[in-house]
C-alpha atoms as a PDB file:
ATOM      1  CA  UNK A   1      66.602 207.777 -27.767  1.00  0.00           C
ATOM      2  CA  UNK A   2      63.982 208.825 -30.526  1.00  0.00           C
ATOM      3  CA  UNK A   3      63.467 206.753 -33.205  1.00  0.00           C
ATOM      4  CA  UNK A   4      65.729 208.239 -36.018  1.00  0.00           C
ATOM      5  CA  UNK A   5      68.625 208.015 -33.693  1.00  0.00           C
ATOM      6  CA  UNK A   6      71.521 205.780 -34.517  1.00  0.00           C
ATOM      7  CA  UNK A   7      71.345 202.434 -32.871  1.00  0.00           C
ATOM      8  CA  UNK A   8      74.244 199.732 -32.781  1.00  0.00           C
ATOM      9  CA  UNK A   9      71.992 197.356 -34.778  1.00  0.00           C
ATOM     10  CA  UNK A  10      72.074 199.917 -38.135  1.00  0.00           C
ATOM     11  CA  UNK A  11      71.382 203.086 -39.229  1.00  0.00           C
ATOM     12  CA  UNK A  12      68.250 205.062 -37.751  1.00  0.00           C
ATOM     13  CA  UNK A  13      64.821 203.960 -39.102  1.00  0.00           C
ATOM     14  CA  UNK A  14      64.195 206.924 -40.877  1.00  0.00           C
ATOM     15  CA  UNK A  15      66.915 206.185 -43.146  1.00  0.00           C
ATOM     16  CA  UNK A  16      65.397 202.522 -43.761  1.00  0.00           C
ATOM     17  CA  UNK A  17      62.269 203.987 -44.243  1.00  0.00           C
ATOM     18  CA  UNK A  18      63.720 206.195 -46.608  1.00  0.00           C
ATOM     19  CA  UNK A  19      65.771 203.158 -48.344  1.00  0.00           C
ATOM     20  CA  UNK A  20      62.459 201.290 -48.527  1.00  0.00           C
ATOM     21  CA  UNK A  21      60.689 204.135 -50.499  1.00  0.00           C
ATOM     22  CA  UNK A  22      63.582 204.333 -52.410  1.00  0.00           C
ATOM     23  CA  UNK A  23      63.258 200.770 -53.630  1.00  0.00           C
ATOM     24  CA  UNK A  24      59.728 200.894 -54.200  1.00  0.00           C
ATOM     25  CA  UNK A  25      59.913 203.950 -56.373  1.00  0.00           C
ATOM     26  CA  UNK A  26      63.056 201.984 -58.470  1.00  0.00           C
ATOM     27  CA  UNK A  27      60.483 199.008 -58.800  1.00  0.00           C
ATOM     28  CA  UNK A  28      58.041 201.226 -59.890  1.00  0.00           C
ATOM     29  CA  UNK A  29      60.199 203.092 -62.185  1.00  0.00           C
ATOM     30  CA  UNK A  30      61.506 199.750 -63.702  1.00  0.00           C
ATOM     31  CA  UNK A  31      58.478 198.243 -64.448  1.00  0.00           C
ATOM     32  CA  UNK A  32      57.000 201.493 -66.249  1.00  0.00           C
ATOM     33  CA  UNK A  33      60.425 201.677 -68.527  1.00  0.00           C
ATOM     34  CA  UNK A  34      59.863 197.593 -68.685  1.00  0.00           C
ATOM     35  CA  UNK A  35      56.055 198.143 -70.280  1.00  0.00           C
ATOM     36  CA  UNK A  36      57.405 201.420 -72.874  1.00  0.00           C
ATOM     37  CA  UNK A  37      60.292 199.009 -74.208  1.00  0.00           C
ATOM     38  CA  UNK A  38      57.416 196.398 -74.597  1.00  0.00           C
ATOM     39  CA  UNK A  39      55.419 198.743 -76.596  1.00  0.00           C
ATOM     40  CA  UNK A  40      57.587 199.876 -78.516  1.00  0.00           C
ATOM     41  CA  UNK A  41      59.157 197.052 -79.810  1.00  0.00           C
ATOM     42  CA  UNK A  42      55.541 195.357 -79.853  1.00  0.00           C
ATOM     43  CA  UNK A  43      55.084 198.210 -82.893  1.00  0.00           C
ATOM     44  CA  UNK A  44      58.531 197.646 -84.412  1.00  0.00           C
ATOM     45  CA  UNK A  45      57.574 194.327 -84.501  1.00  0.00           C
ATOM     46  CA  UNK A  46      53.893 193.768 -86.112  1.00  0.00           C
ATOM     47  CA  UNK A  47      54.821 195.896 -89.269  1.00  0.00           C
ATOM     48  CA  UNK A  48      51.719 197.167 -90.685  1.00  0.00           C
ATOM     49  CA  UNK A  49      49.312 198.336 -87.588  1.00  0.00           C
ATOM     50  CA  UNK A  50      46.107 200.464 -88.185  1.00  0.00           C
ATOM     51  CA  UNK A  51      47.401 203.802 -88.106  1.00  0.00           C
ATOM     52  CA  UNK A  52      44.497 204.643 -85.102  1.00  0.00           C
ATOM     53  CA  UNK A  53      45.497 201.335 -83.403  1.00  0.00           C
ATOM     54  CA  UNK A  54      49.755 202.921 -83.807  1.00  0.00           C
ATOM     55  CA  UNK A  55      48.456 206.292 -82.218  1.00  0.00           C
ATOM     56  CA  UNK A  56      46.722 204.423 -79.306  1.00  0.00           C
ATOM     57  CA  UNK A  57      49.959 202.430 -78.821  1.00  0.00           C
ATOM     58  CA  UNK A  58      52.032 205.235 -79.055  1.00  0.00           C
ATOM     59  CA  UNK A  59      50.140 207.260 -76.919  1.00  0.00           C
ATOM     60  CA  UNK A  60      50.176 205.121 -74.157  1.00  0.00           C
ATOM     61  CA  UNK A  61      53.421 204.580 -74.162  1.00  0.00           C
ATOM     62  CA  UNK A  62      53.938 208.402 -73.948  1.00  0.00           C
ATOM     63  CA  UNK A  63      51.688 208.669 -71.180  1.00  0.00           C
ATOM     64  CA  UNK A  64      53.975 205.683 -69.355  1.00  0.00           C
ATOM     65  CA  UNK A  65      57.027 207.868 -69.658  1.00  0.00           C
ATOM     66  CA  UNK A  66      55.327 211.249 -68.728  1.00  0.00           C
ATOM     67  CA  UNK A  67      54.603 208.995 -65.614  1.00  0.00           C
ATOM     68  CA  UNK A  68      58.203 208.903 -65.110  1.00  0.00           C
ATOM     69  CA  UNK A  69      59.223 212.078 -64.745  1.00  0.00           C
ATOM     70  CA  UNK A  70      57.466 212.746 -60.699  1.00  0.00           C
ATOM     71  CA  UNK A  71      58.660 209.614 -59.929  1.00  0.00           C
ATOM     72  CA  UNK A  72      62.824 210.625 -60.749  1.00  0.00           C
ATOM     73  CA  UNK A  73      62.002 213.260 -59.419  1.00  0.00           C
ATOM     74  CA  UNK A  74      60.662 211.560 -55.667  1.00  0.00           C
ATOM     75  CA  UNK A  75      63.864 209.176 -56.541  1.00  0.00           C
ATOM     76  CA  UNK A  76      66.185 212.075 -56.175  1.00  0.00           C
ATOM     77  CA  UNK A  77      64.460 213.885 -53.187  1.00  0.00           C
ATOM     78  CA  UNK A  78      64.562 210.858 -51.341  1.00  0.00           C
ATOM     79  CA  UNK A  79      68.449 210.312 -52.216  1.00  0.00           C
ATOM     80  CA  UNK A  80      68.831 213.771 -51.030  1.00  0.00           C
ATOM     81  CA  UNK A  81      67.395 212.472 -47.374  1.00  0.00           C
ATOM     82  CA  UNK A  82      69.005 209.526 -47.214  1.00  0.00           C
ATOM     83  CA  UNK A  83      72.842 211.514 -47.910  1.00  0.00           C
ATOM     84  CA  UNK A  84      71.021 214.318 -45.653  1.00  0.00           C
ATOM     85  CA  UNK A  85      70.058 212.067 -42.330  1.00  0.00           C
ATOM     86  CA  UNK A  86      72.600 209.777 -43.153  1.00  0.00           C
END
């Protein structure tokens, strides 16, 4: 039996491994969306902000959610294995 075959303890390991990534990227994914909402309602909240220190703040929070975008991505590849080998 090779290691991505079906056992009668669960499904082969290749799919675990495949869950596992799949709930590391969701972490990741999570926490990045967690940090933009932070933010951006850090700006809505303080009013008044240096316009340079608004950019900055906005900026990063751009860059956060650009960060997002290979990571869905991965996220739906790996979905694809999992229905795939499954």
């Amino acid at each position: 039996m090779t290691p991505t075959d079906a056992t009668p303890e669960g499904p082969p390991s290749g799919v675990d491994d495949l869950r596992a990534e799949l709930s590391r990227i969701d972490d990741e994914l999570a926490e990045l969306h967690r940090q933009v909402r932070e933010i951006r309602s850090q700006l809505a909240d303080e009013g008044p902000v240096d316009a340079a220190d608004r950019a900055a703040a906005m900026s990063q929070a751009e860059e956060l959610v650009a960060l997002t975008v290979p990571l869905e991505r991965r996220r739906e590849a790996v979905r694809v294995k999992i229905v795939s080998t499954s």
